[in-house]
C-alpha atoms as a PDB file:
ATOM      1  CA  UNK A   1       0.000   0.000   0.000  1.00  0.00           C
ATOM      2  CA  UNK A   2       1.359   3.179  -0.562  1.00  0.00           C
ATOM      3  CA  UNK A   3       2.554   5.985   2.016  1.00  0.00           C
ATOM      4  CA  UNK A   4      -0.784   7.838   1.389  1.00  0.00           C
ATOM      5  CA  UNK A   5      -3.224   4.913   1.324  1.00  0.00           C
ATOM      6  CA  UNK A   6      -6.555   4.935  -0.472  1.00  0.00           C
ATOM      7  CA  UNK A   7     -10.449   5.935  -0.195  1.00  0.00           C
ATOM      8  CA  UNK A   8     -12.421   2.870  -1.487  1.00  0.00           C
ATOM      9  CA  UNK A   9     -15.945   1.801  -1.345  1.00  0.00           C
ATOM     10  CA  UNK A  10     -16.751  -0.519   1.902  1.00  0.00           C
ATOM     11  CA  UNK A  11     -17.312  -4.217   1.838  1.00  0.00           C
ATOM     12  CA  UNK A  12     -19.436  -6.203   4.020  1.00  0.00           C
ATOM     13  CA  UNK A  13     -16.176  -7.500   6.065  1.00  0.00           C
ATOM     14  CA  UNK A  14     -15.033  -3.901   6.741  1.00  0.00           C
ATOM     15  CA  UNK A  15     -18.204  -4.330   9.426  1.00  0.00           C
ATOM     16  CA  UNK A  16     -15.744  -4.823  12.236  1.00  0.00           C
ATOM     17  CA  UNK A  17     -13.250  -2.196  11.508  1.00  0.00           C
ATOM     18  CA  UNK A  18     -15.871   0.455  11.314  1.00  0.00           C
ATOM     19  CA  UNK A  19     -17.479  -0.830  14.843  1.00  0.00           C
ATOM     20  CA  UNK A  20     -13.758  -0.347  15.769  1.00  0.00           C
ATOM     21  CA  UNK A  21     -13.575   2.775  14.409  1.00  0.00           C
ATOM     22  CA  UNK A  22     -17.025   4.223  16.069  1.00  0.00           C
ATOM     23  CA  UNK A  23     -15.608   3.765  19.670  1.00  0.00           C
ATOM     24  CA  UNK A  24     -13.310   6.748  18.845  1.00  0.00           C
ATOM     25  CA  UNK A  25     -16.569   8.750  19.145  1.00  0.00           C
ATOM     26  CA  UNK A  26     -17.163  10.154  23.077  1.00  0.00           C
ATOM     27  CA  UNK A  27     -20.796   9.547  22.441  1.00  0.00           C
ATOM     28  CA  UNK A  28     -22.934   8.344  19.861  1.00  0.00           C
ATOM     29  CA  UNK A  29     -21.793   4.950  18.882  1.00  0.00           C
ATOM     30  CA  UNK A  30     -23.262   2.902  16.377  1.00  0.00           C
ATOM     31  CA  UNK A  31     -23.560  -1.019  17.471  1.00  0.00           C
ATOM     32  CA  UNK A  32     -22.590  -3.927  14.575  1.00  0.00           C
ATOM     33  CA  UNK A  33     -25.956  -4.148  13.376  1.00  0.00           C
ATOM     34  CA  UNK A  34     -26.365  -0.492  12.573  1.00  0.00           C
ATOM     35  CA  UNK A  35     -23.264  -0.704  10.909  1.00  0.00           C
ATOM     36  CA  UNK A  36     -24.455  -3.968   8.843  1.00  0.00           C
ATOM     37  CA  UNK A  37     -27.923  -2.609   8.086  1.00  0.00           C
ATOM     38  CA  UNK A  38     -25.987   0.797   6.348  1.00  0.00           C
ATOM     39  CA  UNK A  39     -23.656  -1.360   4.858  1.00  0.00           C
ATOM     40  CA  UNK A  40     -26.882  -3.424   3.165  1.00  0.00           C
ATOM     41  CA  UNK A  41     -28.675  -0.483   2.100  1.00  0.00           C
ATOM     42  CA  UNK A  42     -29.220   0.945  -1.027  1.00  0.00           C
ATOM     43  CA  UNK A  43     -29.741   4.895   0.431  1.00  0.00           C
ATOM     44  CA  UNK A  44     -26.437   4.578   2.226  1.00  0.00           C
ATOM     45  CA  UNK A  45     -23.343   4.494   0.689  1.00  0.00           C
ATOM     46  CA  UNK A  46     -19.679   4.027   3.061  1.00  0.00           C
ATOM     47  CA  UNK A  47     -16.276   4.223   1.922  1.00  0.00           C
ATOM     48  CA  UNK A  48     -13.055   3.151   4.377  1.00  0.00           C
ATOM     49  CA  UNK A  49      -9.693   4.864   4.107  1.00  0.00           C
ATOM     50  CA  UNK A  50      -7.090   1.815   4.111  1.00  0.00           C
ATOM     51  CA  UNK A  51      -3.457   2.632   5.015  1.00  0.00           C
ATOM     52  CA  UNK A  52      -1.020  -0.193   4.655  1.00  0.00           C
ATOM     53  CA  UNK A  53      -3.949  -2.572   3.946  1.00  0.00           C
ATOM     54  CA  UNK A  54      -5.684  -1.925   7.478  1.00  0.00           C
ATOM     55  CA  UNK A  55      -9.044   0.495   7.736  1.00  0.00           C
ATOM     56  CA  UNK A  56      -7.938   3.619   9.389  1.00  0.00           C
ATOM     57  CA  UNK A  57     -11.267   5.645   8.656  1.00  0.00           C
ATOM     58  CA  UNK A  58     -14.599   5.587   7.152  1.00  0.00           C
ATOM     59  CA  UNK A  59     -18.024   7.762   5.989  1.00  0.00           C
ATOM     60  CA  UNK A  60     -21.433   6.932   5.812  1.00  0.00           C
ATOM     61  CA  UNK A  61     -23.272   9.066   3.399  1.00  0.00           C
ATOM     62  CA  UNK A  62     -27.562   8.884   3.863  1.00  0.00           C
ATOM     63  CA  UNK A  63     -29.731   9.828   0.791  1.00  0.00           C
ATOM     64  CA  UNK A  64     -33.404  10.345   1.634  1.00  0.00           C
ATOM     65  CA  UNK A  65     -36.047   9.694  -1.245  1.00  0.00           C
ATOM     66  CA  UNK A  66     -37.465  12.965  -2.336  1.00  0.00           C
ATOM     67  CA  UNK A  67     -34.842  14.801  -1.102  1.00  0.00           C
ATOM     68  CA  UNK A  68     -31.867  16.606  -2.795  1.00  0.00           C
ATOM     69  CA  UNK A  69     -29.987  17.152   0.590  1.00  0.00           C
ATOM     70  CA  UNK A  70     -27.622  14.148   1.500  1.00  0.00           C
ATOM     71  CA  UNK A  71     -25.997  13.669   4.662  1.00  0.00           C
ATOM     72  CA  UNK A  72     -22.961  12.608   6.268  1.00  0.00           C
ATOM     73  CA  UNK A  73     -23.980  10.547   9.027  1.00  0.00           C
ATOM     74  CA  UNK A  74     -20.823   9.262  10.867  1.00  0.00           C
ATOM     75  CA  UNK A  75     -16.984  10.376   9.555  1.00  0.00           C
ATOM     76  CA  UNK A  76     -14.135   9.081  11.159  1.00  0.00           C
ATOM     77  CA  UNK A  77      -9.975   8.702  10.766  1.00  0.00           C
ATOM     78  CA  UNK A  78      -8.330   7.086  13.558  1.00  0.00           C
ATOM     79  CA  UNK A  79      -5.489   9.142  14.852  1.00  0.00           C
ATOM     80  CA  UNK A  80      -2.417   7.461  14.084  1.00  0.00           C
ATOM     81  CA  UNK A  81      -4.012   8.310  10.554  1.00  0.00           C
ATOM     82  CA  UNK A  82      -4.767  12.046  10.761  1.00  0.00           C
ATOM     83  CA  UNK A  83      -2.890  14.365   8.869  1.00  0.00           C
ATOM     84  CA  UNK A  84      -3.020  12.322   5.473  1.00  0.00           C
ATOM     85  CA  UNK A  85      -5.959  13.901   4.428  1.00  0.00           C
ATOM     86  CA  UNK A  86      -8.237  11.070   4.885  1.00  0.00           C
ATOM     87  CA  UNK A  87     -11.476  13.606   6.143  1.00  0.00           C
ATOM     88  CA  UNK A  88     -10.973  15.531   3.002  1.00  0.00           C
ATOM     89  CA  UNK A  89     -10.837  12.090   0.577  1.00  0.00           C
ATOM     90  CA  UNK A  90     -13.591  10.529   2.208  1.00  0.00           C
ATOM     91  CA  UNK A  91     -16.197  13.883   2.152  1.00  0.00           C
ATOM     92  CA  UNK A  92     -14.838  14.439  -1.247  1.00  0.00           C
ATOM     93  CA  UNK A  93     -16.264  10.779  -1.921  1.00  0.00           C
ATOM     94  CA  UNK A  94     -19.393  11.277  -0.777  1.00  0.00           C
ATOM     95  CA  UNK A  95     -19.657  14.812  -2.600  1.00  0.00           C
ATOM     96  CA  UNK A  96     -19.118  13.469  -5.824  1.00  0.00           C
ATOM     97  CA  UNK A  97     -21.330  10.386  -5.634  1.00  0.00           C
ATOM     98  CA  UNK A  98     -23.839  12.993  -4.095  1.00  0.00           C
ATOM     99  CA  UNK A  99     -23.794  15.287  -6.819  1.00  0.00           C
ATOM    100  CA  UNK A 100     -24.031  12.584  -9.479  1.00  0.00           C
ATOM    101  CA  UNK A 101     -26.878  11.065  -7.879  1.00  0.00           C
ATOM    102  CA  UNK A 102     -28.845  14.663  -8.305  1.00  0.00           C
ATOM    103  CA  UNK A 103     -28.249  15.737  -4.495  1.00  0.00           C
ATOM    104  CA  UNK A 104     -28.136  19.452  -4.677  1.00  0.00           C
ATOM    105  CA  UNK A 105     -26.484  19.964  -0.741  1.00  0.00           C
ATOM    106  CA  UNK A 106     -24.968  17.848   1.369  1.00  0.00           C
ATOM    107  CA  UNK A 107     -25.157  18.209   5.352  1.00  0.00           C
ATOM    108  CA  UNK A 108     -23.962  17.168   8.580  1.00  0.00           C
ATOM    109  CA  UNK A 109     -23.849  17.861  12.424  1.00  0.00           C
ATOM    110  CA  UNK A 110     -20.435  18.297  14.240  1.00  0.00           C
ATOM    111  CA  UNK A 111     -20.086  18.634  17.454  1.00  0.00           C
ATOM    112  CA  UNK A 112     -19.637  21.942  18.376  1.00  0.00           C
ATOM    113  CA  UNK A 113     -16.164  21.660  20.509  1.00  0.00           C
ATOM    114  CA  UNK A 114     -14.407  19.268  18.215  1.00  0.00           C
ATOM    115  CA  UNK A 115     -12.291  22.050  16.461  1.00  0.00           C
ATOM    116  CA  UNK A 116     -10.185  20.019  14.268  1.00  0.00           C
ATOM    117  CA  UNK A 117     -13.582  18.776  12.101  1.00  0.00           C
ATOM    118  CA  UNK A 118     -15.069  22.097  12.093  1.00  0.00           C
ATOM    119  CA  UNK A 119     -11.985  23.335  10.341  1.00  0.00           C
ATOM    120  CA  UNK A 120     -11.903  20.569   8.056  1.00  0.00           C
ATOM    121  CA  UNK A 121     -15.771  21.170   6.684  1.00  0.00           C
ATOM    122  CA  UNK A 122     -14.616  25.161   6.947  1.00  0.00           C
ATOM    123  CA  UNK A 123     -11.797  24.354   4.571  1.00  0.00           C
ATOM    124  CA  UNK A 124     -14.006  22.178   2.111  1.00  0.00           C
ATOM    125  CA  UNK A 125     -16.732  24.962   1.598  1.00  0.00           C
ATOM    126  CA  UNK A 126     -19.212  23.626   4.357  1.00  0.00           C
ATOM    127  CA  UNK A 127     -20.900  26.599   6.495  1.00  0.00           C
ATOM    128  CA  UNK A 128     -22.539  26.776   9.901  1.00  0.00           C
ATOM    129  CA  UNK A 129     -26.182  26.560   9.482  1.00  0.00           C
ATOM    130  CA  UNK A 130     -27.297  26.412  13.191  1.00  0.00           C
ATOM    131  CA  UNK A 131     -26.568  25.294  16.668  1.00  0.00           C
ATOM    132  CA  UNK A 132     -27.562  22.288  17.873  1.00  0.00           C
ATOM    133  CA  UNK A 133     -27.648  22.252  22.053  1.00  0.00           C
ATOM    134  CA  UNK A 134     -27.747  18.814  23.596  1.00  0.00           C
ATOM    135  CA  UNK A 135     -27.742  17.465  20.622  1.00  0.00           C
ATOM    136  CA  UNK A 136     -24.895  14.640  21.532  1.00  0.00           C
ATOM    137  CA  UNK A 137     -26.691  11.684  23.587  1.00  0.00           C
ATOM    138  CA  UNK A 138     -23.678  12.702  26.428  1.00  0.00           C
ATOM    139  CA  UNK A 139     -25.440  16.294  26.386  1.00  0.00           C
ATOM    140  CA  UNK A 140     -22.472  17.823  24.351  1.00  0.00           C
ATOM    141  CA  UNK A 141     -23.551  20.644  21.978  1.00  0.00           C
ATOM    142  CA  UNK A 142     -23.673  19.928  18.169  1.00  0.00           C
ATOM    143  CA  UNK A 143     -23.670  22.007  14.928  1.00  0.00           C
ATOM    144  CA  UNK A 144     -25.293  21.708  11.732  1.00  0.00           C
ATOM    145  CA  UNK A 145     -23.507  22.225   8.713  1.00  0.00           C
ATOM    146  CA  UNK A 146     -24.205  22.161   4.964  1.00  0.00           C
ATOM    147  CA  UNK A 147     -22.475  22.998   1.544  1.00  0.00           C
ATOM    148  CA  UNK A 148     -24.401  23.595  -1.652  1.00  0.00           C
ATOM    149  CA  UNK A 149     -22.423  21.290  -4.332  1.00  0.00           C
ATOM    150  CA  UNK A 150     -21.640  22.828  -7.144  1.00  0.00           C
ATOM    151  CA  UNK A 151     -23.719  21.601 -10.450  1.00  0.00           C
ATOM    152  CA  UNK A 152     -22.045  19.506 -12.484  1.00  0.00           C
ATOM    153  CA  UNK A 153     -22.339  15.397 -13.455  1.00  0.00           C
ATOM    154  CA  UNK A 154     -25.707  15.222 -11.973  1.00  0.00           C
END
């Protein structure tokens, strides 16, 4: 694998590393069978970052029928990982197969004291829509944020 890894879609048997992945979240963990059931269905689509053939990070992107707003639901690099630019691969990801499948924005919430994110999705265009207080099932104050995506291949 090379120094800077790859974005790829996930598999069925990247279940595990993505459960693995989820407990790097202080709250709001999704259990195996979420995981599974998003990994099954056709309105989600996940990718995993791989680096030196192990899953370092993943993104679940949710399409709603009737809607033209996806979202990010859960995105995630594991820290021995950060600083490769696996965030900005994996959104980019989900922004292109977004726009090509006629989504006109894409959203998602953030916790509002997790800095390093909400510079990420500052740097890639996204803006602050709203707060969101409580919104973390450990009481911790979220954000909504959303990026119009730019027409194109849709």
């Amino acid at each position: 694998m090379s120094e800077q890894g790859r974005v790829r879609r996930a598999r069925h048997q990247d279940d595990g590393a993505i459960l693995t992945l989820e407990e790097l979240f202080p709250s709001d963990r999704m259990s195996l069978r979420s995981v599974r059931r998003f990994l099954k269905s056709p309105s989600a689509h996940t990718w995993v970052a791989e680096l030196d053939g192990a899953v370092v990070g993943n993104l679940i992107l949710l399409l709603r029928k009737n809607s033209c707003v996806a979202r990010i639901y859960s995105v995630v690099v594991a820290p021995p990982a950060r600083g490769r630019h696996f965030g900005e691969r994996l959104v980019r990801a989900a922004e292109t197969t977004a726009r090509r499948l006629g989504q006109h924005q894409i959203k998602l919430e953030v916790r509002a004291d997790n800095q390093a994110a909400r510079g990420l999705y500052a740097k890639l265009g996204f803006s602050e829509m709203r707060p969101l207080p409580g919104f973390y099932e450990d009481g911790a104050d979220g954000l909504e944020l959303r990026k119009t995506l730019p027409a194109g291949r849709r």
